[in-house]
C-alpha atoms as a PDB file:
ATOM      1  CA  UNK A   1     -32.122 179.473  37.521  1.00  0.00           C
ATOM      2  CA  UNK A   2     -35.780 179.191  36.327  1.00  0.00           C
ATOM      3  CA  UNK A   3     -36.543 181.973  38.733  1.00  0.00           C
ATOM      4  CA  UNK A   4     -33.512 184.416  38.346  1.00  0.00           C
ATOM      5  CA  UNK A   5     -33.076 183.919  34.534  1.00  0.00           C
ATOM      6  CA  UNK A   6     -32.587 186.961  32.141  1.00  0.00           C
ATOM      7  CA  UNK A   7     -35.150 186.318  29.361  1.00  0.00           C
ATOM      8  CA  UNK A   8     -36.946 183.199  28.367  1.00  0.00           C
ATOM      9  CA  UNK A   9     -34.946 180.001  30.248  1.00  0.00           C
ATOM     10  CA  UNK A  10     -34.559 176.997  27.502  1.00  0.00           C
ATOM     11  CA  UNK A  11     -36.683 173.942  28.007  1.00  0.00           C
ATOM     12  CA  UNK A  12     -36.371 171.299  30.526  1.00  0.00           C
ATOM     13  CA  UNK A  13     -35.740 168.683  28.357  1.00  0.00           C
ATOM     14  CA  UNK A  14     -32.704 170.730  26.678  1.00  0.00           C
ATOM     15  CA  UNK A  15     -31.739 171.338  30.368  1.00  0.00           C
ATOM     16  CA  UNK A  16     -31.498 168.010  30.933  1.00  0.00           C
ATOM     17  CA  UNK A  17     -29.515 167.321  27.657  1.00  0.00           C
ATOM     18  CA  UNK A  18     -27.403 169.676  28.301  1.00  0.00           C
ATOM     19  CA  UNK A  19     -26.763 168.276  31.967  1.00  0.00           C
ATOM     20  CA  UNK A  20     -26.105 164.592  30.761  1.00  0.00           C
ATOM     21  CA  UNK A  21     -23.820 165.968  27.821  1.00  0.00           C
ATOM     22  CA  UNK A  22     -21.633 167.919  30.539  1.00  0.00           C
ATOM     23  CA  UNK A  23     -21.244 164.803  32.890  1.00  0.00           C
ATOM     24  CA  UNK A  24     -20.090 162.692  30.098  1.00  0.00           C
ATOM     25  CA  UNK A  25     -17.199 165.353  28.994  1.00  0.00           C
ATOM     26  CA  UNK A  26     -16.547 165.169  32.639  1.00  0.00           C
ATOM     27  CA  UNK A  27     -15.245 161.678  32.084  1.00  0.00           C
ATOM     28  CA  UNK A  28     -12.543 162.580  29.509  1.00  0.00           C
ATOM     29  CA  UNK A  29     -13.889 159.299  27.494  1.00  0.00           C
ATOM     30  CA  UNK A  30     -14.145 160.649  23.871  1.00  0.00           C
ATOM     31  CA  UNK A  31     -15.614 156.934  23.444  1.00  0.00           C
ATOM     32  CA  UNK A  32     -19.045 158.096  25.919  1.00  0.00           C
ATOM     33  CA  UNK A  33     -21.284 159.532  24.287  1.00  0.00           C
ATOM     34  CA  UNK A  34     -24.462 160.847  24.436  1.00  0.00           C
ATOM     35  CA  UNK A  35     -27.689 160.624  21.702  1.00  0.00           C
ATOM     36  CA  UNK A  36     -30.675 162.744  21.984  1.00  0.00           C
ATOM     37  CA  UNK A  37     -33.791 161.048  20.069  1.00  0.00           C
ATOM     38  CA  UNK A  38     -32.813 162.960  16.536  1.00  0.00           C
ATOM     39  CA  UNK A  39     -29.240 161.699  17.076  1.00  0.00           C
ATOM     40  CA  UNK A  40     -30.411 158.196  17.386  1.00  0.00           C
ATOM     41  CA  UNK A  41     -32.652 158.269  14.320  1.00  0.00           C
ATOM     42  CA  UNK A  42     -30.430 159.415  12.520  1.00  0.00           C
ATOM     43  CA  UNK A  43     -27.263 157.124  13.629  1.00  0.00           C
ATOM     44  CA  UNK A  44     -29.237 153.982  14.462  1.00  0.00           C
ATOM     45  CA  UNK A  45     -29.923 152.666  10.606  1.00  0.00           C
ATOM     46  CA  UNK A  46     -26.526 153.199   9.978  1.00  0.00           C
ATOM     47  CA  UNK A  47     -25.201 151.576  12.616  1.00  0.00           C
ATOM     48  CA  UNK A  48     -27.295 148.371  10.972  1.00  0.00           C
ATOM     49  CA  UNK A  49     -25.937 149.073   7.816  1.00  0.00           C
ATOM     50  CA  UNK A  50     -28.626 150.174   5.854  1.00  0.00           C
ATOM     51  CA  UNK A  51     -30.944 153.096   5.346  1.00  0.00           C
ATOM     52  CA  UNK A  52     -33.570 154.871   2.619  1.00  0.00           C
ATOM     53  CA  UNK A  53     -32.072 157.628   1.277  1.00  0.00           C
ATOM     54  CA  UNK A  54     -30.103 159.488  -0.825  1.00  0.00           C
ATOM     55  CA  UNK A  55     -26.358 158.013  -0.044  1.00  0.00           C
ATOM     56  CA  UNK A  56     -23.917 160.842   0.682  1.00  0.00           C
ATOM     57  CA  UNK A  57     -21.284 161.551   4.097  1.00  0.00           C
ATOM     58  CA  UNK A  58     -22.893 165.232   5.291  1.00  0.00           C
ATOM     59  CA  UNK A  59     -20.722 167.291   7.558  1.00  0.00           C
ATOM     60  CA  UNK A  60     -21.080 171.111   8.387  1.00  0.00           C
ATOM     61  CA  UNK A  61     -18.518 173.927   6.819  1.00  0.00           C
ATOM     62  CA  UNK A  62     -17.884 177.060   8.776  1.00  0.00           C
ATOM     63  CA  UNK A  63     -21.049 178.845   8.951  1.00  0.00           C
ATOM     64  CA  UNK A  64     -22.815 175.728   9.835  1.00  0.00           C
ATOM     65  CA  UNK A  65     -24.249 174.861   6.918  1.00  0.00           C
ATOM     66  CA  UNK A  66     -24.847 171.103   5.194  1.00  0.00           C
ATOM     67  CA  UNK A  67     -22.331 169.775   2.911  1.00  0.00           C
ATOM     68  CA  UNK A  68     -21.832 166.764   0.969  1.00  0.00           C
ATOM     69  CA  UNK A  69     -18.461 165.337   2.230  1.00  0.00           C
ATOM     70  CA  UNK A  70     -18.747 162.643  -0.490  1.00  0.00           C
ATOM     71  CA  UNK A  71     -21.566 160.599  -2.399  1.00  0.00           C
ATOM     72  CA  UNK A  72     -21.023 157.288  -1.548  1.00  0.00           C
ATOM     73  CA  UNK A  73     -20.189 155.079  -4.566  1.00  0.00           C
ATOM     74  CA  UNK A  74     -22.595 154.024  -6.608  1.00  0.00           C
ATOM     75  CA  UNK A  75     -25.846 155.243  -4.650  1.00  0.00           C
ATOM     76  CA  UNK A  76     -28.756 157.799  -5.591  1.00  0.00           C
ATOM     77  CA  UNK A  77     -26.887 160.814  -5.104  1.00  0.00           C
ATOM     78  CA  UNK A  78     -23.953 160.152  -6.922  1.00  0.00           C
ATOM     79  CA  UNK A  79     -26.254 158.649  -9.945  1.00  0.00           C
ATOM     80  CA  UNK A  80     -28.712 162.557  -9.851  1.00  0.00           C
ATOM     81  CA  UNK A  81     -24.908 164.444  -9.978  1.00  0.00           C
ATOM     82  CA  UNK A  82     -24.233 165.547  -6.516  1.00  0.00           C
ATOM     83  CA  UNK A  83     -20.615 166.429  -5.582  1.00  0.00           C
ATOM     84  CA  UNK A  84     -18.431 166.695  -2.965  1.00  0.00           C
ATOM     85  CA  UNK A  85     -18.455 170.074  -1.545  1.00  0.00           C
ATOM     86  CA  UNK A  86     -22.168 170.856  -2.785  1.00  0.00           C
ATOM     87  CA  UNK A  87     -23.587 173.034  -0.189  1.00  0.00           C
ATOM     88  CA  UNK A  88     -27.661 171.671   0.651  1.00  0.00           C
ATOM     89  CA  UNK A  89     -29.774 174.963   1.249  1.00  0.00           C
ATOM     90  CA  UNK A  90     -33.290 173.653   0.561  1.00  0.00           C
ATOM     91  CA  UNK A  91     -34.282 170.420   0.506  1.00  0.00           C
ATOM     92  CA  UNK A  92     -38.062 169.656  -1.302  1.00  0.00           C
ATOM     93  CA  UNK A  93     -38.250 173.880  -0.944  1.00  0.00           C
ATOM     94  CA  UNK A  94     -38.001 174.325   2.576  1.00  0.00           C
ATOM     95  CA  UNK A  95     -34.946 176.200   3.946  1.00  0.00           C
ATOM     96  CA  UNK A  96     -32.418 174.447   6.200  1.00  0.00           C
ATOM     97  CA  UNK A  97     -29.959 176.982   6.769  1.00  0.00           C
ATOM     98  CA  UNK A  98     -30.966 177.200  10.423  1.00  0.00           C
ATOM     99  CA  UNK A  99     -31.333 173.400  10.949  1.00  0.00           C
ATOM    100  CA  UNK A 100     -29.057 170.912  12.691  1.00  0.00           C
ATOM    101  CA  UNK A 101     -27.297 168.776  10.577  1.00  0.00           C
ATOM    102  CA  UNK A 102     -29.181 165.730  11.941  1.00  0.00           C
ATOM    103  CA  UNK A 103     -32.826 167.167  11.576  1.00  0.00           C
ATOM    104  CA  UNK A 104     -31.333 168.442   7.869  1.00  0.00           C
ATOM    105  CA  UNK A 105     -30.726 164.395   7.274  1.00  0.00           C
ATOM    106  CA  UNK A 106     -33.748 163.514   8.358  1.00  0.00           C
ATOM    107  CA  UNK A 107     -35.381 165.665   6.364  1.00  0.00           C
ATOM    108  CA  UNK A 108     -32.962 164.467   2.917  1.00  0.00           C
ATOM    109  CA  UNK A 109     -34.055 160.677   3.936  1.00  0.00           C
ATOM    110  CA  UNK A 110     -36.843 158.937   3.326  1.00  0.00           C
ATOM    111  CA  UNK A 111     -39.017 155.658   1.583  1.00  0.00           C
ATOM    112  CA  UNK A 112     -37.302 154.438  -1.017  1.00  0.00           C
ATOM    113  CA  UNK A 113     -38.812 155.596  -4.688  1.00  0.00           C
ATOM    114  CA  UNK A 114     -39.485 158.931  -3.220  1.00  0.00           C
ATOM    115  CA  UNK A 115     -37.644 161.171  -4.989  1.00  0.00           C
ATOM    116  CA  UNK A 116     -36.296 164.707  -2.709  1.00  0.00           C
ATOM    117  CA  UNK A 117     -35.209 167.711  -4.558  1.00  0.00           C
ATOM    118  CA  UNK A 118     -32.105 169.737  -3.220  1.00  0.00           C
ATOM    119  CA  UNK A 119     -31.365 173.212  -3.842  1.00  0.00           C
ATOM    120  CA  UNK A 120     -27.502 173.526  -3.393  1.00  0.00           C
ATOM    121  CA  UNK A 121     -24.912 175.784  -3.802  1.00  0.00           C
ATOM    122  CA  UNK A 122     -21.413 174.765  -6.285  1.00  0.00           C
ATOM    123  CA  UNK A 123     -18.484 176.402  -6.438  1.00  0.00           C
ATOM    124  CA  UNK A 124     -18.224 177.515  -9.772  1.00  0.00           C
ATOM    125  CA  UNK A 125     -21.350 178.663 -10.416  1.00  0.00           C
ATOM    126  CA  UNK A 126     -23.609 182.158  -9.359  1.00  0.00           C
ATOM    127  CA  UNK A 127     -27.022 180.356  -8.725  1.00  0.00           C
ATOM    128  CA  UNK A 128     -28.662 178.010  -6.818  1.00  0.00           C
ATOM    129  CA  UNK A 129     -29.226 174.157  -8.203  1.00  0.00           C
ATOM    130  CA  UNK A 130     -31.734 172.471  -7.882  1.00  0.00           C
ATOM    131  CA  UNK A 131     -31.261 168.390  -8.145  1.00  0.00           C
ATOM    132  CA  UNK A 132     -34.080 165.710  -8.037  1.00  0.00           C
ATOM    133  CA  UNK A 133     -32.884 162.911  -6.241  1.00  0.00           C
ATOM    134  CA  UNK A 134     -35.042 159.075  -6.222  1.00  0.00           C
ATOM    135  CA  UNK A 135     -34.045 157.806  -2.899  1.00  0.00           C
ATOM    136  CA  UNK A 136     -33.320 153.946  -2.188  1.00  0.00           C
ATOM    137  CA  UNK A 137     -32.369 151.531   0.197  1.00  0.00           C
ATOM    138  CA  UNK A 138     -28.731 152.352   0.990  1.00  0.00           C
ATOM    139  CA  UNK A 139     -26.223 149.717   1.743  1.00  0.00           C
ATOM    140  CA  UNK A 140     -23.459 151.525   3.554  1.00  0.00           C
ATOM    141  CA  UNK A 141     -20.420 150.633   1.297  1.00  0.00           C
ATOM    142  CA  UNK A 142     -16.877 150.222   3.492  1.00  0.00           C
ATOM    143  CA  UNK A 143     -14.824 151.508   0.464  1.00  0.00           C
ATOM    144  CA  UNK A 144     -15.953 154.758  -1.349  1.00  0.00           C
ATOM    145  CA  UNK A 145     -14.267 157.158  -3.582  1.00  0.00           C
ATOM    146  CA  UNK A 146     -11.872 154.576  -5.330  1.00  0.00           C
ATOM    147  CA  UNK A 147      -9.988 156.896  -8.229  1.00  0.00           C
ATOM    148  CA  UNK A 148      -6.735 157.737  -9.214  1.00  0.00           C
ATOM    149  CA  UNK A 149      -3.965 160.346  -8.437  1.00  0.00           C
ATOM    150  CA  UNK A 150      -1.616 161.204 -10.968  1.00  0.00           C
ATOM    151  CA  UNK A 151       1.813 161.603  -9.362  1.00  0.00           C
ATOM    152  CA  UNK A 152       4.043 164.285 -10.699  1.00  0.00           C
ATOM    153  CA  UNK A 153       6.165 162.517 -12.655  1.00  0.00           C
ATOM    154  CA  UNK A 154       6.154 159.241 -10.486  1.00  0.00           C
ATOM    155  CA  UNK A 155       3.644 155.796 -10.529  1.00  0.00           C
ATOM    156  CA  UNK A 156       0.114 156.595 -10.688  1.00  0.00           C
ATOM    157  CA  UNK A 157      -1.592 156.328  -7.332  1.00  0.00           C
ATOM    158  CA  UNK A 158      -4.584 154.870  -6.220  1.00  0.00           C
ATOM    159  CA  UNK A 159      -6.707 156.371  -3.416  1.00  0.00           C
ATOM    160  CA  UNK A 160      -9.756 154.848  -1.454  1.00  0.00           C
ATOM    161  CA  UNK A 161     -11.845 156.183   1.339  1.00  0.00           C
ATOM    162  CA  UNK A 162     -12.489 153.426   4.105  1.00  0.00           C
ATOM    163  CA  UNK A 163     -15.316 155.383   6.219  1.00  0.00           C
ATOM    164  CA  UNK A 164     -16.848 152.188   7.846  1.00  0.00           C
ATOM    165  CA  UNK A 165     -15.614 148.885   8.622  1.00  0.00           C
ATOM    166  CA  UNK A 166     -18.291 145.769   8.247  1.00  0.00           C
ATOM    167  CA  UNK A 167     -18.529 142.240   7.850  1.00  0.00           C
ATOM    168  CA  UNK A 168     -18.157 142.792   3.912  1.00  0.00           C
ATOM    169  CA  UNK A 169     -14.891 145.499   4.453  1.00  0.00           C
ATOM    170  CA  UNK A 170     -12.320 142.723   3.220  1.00  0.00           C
ATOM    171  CA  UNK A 171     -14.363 142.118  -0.076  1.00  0.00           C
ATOM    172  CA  UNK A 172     -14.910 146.027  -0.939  1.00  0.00           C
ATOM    173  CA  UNK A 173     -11.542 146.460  -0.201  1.00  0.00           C
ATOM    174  CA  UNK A 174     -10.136 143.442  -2.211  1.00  0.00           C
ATOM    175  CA  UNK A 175     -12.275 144.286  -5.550  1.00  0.00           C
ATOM    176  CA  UNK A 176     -11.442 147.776  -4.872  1.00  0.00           C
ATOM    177  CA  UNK A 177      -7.847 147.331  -5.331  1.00  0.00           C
ATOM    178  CA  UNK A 178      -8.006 144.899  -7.912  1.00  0.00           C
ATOM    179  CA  UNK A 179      -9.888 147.563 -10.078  1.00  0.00           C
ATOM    180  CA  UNK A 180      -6.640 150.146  -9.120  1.00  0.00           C
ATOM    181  CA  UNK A 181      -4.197 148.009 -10.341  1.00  0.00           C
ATOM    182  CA  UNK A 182      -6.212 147.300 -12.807  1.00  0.00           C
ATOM    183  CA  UNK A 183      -6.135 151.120 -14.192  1.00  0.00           C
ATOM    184  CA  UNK A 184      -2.226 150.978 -13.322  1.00  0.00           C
ATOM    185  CA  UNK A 185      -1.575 152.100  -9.931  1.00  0.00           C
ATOM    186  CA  UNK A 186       1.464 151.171  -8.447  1.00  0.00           C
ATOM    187  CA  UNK A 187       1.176 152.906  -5.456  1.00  0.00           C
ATOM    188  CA  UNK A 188      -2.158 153.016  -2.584  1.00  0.00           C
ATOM    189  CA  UNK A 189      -3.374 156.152  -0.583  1.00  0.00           C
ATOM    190  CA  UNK A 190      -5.877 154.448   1.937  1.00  0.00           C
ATOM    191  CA  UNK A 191      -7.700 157.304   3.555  1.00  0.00           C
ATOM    192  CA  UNK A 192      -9.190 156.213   6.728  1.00  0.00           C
ATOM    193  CA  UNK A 193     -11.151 159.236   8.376  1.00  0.00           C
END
């Protein structure tokens, strides 16, 4: 290949990524999996349940870009005003656009008290925004996004997002509904993706 490749051949150590990742599909196991280093600093602290940073769920939309899936509950970025759906195209001034989504994270996290500033894109509005975000240590809650529904003419509905199951998921999920009931719902949408 290296000798009889059109243009530049990639490196050997995506080569070899790219070999291990193709053996493992070969298995059919969607539970095998392999990390590459940036994968692994990026999933390993939350895997322990903790990290410094901001506190959101990231996923990529279409054109492959960084977006906040949800703030978790409670934590930095939820406090500074980022929403679900906001679109990250800077973060601290340098452009991500081209990134992965794991060396984007990386980037976004970092020693608590430092503050990072992201430049997003929100429906709704024709310019970029820039928001200054102090990170912290994040505690990876089980239950996020606790609110109500309004039914059409029916009970009111609670919904919670159970991302992540821990040692402390029955508590979050016990206070959690206790504060729907509390606002009157009579009826529970437990979203677990």
């Amino acid at each position: 290949v290296r000798a009889e490749a059109y243009g530049t051949p990639p490196a050997d150590e995506d080569v070899t990524y790219g070999a291990v990742r193709g053996s493992l599909r070969a298995l059919d196991d969607p539970y095998t999996l392999f990390s590459d280093p940036v994968d692994t600093a990026v999933q390993q602290p939350e895997l322990e349940g903790e990290f410094e940073g901001i506190g959101a769920y990231v996923s990529t939309n279409e054109d492959g870009l960084l977006v906040i899936q949800t703030p978790m509950r409670g934590q930095p970025a939820e406090r500074a005003g980022v929403r679900a759906g906001d679109v990250v195209i800077k973060v601290d001034g340098e452009d991500i656009t081209d990134l992965d989504v794991n060396e984007a994270v990386l980037l976004i996290r970092g020693p608590k008290g430092t503050t990072v500033v992201l430049t997003i894109l929100r429906e709704g509005r024709s310019q970029p925004l820039e928001i200054s975000v102090v990170r912290d240590k994040i505690d990876i809650p089980s239950v996020n996004n606790v609110k109500l529904l309004p039914a059409l003419g029916g009970p009111e509905v609670g919904y919670l997002q159970l991302p992540v199951f821990s040692a402390e998921t029955k508590d979050e999920l016990r206070d959690a509904l206790e504060e729907l009931i509390g606002l009157g719902a009579r009826a529970i949408v437990l979203d677990l993706r």
